[in-house]
Protein backbone atom coordinates (compact mmCIF):
# COMPACT_ATOMS: atom_id res chain seq x y z
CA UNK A 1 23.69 42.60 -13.22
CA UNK A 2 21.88 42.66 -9.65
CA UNK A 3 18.67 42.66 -8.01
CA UNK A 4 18.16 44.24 -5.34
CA UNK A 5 15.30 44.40 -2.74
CA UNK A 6 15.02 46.31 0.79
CA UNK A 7 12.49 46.57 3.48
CA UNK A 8 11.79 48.91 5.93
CA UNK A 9 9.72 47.47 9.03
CA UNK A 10 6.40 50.00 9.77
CA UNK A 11 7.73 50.28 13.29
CA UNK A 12 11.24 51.46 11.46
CA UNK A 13 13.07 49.48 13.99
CA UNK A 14 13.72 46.43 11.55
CA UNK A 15 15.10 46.32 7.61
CA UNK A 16 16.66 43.56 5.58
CA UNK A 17 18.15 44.20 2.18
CA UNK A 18 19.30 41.67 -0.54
CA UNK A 19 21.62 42.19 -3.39
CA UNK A 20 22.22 39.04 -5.71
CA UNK A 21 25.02 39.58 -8.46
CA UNK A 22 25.99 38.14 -11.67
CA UNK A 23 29.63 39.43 -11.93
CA UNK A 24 29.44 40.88 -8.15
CA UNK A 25 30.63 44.49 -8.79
CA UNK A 26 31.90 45.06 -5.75
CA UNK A 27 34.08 41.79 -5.61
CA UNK A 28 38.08 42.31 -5.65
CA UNK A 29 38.20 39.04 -6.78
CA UNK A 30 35.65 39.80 -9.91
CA UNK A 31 37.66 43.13 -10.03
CA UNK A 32 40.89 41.91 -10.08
CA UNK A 33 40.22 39.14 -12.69
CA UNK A 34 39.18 41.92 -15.14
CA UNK A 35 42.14 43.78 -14.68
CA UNK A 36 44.24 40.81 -16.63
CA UNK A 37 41.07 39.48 -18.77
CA UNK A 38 38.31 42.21 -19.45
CA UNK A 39 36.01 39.67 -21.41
CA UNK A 40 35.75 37.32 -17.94
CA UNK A 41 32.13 35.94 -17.63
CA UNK A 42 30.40 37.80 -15.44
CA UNK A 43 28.81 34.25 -14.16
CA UNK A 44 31.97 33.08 -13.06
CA UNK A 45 31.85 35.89 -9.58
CA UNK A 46 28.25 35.81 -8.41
CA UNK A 47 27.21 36.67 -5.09
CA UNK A 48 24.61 37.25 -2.44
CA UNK A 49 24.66 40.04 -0.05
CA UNK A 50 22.20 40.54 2.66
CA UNK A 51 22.45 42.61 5.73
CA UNK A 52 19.37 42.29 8.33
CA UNK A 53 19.08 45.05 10.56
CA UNK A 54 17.46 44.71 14.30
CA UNK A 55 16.70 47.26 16.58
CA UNK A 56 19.74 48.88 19.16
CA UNK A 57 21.77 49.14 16.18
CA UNK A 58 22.22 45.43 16.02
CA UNK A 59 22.66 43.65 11.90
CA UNK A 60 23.42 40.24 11.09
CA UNK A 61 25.54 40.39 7.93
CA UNK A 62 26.60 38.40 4.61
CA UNK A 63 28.46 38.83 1.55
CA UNK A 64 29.48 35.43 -0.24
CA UNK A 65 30.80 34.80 -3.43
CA UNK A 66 30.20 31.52 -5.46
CA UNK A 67 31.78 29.99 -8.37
CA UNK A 68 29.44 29.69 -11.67
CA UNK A 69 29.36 25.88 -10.54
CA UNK A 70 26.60 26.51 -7.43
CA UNK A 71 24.54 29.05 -9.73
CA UNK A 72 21.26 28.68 -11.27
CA UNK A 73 20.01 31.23 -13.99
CA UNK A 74 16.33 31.18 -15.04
CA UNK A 75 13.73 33.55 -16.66
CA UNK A 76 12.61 34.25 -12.97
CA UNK A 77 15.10 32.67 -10.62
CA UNK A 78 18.13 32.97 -9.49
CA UNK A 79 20.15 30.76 -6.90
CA UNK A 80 23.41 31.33 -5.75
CA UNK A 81 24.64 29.20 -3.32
CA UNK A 82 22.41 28.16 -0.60
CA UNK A 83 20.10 31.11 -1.53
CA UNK A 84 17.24 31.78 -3.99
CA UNK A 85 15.42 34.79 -5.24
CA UNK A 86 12.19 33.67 -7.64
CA UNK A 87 8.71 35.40 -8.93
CA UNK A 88 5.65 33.55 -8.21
CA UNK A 89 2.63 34.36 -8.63
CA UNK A 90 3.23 38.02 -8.76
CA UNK A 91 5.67 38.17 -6.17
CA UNK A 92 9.06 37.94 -5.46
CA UNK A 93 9.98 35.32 -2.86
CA UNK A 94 13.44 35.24 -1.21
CA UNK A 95 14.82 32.29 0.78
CA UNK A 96 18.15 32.93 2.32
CA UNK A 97 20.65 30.87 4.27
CA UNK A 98 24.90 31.36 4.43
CA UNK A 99 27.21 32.02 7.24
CA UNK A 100 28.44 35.87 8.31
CA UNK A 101 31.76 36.21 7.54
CA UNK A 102 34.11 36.53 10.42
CA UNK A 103 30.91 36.02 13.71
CA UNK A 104 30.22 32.08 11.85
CA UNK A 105 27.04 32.48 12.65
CA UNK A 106 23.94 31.46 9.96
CA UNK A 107 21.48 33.72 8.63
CA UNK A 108 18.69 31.75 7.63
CA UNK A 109 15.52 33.17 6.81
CA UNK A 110 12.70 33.94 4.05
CA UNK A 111 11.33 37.08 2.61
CA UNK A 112 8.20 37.72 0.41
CA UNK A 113 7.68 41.04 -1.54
CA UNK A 114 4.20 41.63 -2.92
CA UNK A 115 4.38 44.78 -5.84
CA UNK A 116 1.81 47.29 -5.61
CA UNK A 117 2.94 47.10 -9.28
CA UNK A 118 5.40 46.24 -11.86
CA UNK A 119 7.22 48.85 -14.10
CA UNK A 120 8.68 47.55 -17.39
CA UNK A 121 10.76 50.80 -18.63
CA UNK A 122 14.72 50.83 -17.36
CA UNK A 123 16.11 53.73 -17.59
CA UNK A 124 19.67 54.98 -18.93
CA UNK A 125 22.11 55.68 -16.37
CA UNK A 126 25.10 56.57 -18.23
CA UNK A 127 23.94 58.34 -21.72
CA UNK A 128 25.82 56.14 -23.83
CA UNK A 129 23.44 53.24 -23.57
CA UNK A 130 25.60 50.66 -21.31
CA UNK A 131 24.41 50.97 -17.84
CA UNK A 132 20.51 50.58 -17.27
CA UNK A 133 18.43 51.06 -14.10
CA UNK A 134 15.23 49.25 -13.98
CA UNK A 135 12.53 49.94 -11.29
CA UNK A 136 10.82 47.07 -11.46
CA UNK A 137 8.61 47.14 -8.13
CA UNK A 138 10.01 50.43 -6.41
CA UNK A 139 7.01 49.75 -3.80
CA UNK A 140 4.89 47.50 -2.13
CA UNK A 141 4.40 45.69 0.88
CA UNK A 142 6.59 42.49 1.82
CA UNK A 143 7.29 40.40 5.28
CA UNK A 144 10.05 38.25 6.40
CA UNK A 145 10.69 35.71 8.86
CA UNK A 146 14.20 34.47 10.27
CA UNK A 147 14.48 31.55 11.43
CA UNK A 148 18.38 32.33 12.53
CA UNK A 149 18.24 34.50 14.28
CA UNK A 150 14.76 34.81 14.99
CA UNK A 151 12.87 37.51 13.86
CA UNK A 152 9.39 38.71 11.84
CA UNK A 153 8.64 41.83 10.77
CA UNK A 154 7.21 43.54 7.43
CA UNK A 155 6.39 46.62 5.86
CA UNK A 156 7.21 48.54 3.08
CA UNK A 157 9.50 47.38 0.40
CA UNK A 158 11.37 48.33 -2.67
CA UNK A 159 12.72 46.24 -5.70
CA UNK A 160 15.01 47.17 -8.26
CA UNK A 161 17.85 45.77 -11.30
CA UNK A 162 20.58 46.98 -12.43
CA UNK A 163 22.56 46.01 -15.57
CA UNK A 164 25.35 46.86 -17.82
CA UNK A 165 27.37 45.81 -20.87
CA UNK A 166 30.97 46.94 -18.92
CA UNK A 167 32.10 47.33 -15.48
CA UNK A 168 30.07 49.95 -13.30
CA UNK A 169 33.06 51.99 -12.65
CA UNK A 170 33.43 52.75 -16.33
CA UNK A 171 30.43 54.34 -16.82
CA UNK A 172 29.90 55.87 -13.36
CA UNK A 173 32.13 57.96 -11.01
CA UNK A 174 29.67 58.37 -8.03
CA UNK A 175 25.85 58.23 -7.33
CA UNK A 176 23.55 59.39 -4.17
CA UNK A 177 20.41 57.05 -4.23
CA UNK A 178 17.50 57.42 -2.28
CA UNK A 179 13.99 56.02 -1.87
CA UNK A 180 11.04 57.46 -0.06
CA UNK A 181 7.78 55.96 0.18
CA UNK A 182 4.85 58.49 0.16
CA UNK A 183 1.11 59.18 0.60
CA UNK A 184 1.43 59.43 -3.53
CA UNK A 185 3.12 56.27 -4.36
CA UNK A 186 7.46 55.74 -4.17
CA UNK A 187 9.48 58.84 -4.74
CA UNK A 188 13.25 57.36 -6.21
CA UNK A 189 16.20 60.39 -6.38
CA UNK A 190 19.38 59.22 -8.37
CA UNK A 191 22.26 62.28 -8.08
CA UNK A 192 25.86 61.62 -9.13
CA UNK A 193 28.30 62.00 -11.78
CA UNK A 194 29.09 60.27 -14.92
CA UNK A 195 32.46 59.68 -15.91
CA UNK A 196 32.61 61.56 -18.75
CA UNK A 197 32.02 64.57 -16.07
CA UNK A 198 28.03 65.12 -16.75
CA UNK A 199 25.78 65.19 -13.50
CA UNK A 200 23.56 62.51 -13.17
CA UNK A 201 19.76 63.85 -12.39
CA UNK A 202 16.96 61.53 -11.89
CA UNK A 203 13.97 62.01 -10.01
CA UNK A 204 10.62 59.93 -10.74
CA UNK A 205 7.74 59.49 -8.59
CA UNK A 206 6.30 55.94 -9.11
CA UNK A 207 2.09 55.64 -8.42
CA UNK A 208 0.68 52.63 -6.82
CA UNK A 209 -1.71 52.82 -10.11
CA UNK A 210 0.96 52.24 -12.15
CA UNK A 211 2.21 55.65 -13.39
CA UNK A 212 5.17 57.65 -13.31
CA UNK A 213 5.39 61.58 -13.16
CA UNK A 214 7.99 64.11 -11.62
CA UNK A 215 7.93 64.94 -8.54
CA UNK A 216 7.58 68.14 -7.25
CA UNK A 217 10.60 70.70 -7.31
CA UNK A 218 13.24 69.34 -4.75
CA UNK A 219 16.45 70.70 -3.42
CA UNK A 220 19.66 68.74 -3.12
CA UNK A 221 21.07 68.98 0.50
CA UNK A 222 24.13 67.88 2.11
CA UNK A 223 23.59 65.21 5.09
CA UNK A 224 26.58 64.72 7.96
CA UNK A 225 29.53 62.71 6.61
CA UNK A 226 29.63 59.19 8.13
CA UNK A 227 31.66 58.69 11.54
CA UNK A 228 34.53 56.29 10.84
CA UNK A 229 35.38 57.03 6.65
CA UNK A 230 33.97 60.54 6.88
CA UNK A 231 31.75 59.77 3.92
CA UNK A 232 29.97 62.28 2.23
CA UNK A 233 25.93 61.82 1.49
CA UNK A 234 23.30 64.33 0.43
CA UNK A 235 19.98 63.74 -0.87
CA UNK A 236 17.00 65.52 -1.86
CA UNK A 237 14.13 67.33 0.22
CA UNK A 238 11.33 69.96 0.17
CA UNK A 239 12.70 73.90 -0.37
CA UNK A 240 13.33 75.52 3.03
CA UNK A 241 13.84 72.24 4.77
CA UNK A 242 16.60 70.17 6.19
CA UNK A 243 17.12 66.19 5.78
CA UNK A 244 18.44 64.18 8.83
CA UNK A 245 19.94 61.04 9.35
CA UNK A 246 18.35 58.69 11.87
CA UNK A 247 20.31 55.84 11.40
CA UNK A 248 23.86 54.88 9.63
CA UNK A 249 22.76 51.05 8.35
CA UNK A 250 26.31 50.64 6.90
CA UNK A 251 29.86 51.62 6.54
CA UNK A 252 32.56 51.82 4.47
CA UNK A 253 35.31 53.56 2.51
CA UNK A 254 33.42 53.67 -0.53
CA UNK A 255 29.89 52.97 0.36
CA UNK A 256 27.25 53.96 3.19
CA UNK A 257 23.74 52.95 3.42
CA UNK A 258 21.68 54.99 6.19
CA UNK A 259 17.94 55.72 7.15
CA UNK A 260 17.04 59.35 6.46
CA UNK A 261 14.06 61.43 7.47
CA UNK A 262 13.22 64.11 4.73
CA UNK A 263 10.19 66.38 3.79
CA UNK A 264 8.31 66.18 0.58
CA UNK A 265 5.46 67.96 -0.59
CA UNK A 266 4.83 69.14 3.39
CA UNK A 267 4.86 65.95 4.54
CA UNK A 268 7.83 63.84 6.85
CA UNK A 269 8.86 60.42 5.06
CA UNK A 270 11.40 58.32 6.23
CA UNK A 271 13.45 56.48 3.68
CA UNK A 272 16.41 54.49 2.42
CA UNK A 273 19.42 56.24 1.22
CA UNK A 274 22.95 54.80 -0.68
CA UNK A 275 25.91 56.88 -1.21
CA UNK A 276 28.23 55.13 -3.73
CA UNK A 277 32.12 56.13 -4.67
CA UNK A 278 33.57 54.03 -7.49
CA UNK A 279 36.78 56.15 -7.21
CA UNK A 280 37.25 55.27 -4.07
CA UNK A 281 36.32 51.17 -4.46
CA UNK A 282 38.88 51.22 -7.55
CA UNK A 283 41.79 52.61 -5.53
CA UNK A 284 44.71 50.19 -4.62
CA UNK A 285 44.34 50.77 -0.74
CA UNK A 286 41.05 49.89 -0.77
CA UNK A 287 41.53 46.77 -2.92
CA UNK A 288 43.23 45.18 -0.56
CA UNK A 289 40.51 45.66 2.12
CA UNK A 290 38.42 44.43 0.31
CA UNK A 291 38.85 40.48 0.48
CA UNK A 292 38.24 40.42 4.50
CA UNK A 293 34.87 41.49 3.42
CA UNK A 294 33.94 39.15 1.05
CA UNK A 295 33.64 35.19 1.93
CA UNK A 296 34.71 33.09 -0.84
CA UNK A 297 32.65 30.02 -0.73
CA UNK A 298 31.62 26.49 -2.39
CA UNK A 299 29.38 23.73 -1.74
């Protein structure tokens, strides 16, 4: 399970995301531990991930696991570590302090996410019932302030779950995600490929009154590969019209996480767009990568 939150400054010079796992699915450590014991508590390899992003293509970066030992589980909380994600009073505060792996340097800082409102429907990601999406606030406004390094900004904002009863990669060989806020409300684009070979097509458009409806009739186009993995991303946009990328946020072998400009219903949005390969994170080379990623940490 994760939550996950992003922000995208109105200025679109500053964004922050937070992921906070129970079994961290993109740990080697949680991954290698299932390889010899599939029924390993998922509690036993949580982390927090957050990446802030600044303007001239600077980011301040973490990604620590912690032992089930320095986690706290509650109806609306979760701590992990030094860090804490809670709902109060209809919104969804974040306070957030660990050290970058590699720079040791702290990111310390707090974000607050106010829903324009709250969906209670996940949906199926899989088909077979095992692997749930669950849009909870997919927009709204939100602002955060760093103390380390120093920084405020807000603007629009986006928070989601995920959850499964096996490992991702089971279920799921790839996925393009995307999420575009609009003059209509937040328009969410999931397109990828199930393992059991069936194309995975979801498209909702998400009101700010508190409905959901498709959105209009959108084409699936191919966006430049990344520069360093050559990674491939595509995402959706208006007939006739071309997507761009205006900034690569992250960077990997298996994963890429990028600003992209697209048109919708006539109109330019800007947006936040994923591309995910579970082939790729699963393969041996990229196993062994993977730990100078990841800090292993305890209090």
């Amino acid at each position: 399970m994760w939550w996950y939150l992003d922000g995208l400054s109105d200025d679109g010079k500053w964004g922050v995301t937070v992921i906070a796992f129970v079994g961290s699915v993109f740990s080697p450590f949680y991954f290698r531990s299932r390889l010899h014991n599939e029924a390993v508590p998922a509690e036993a390899h949580c982390a927090i991930n957050v990446a802030l992003y600044m303007p001239g293509r600077k980011r301040r970066w973490i990604f620590s696991e912690w032992p089930r030992c320095d986690v706290e589980r509650s109806e609306d909380a979760l701590t992990i570590g030094f860090s804490r994600l809670c709902w109060r009073g209809g919104r969804l505060e974040i306070a957030v302090s660990d050290l970058c792996p590699r720079q040791k340097r702290l990111l310390r800082g707090r974000i607050v996410f106010e829903p324009s409102c709250r969906f209670g429907e996940p949906f199926c990601l899989d088909g077979m019932g095992r692997h749930f999406w669950w849009p909870i606030s997919p927009g709204g406004r939100f602002e955060a302030n760093f103390k380390e390094p120093e920084a405020r900004f807000s603007g629009s904002g986006y928070h989601d779950v995920n959850h499964g009863d096996e490992p991702l990669e089971k279920g799921l060989a790839q996925w393009q995600w995307s999420r575009f806020p609009t003059e209509d409300g937040t328009l969410v684009v999931f397109d990828g490929l199930r393992k059991d070979g069936v194309a995975l097509e979801l498209a909702k458009m998400f009101s700010a009154d508190g409905r959901v409806h498709a959105p209009p009739d959108l084409a699936l186009r191919k966006l430049p590969r990344t520069f360093l993995w050559a990674f491939p991303r595509a995402t959706r946009c208006q007939t006739g019209q071309r997507p761009r990328v205006l900034r690569t946020l992250e960077e990997s072998p298996f994963y890429a996480r990028s600003l992209v400009k697209t048109i919708i219903s006539d109109r330019p949005v800007v947006g936040v767009h994923e591309s995910l390969s579970l082939e790729r994170f699963c393969a041996p080379w990229m196993q062994k990568m993977l730990p100078y990623r990841i800090a292993q940490r305890r209090r």
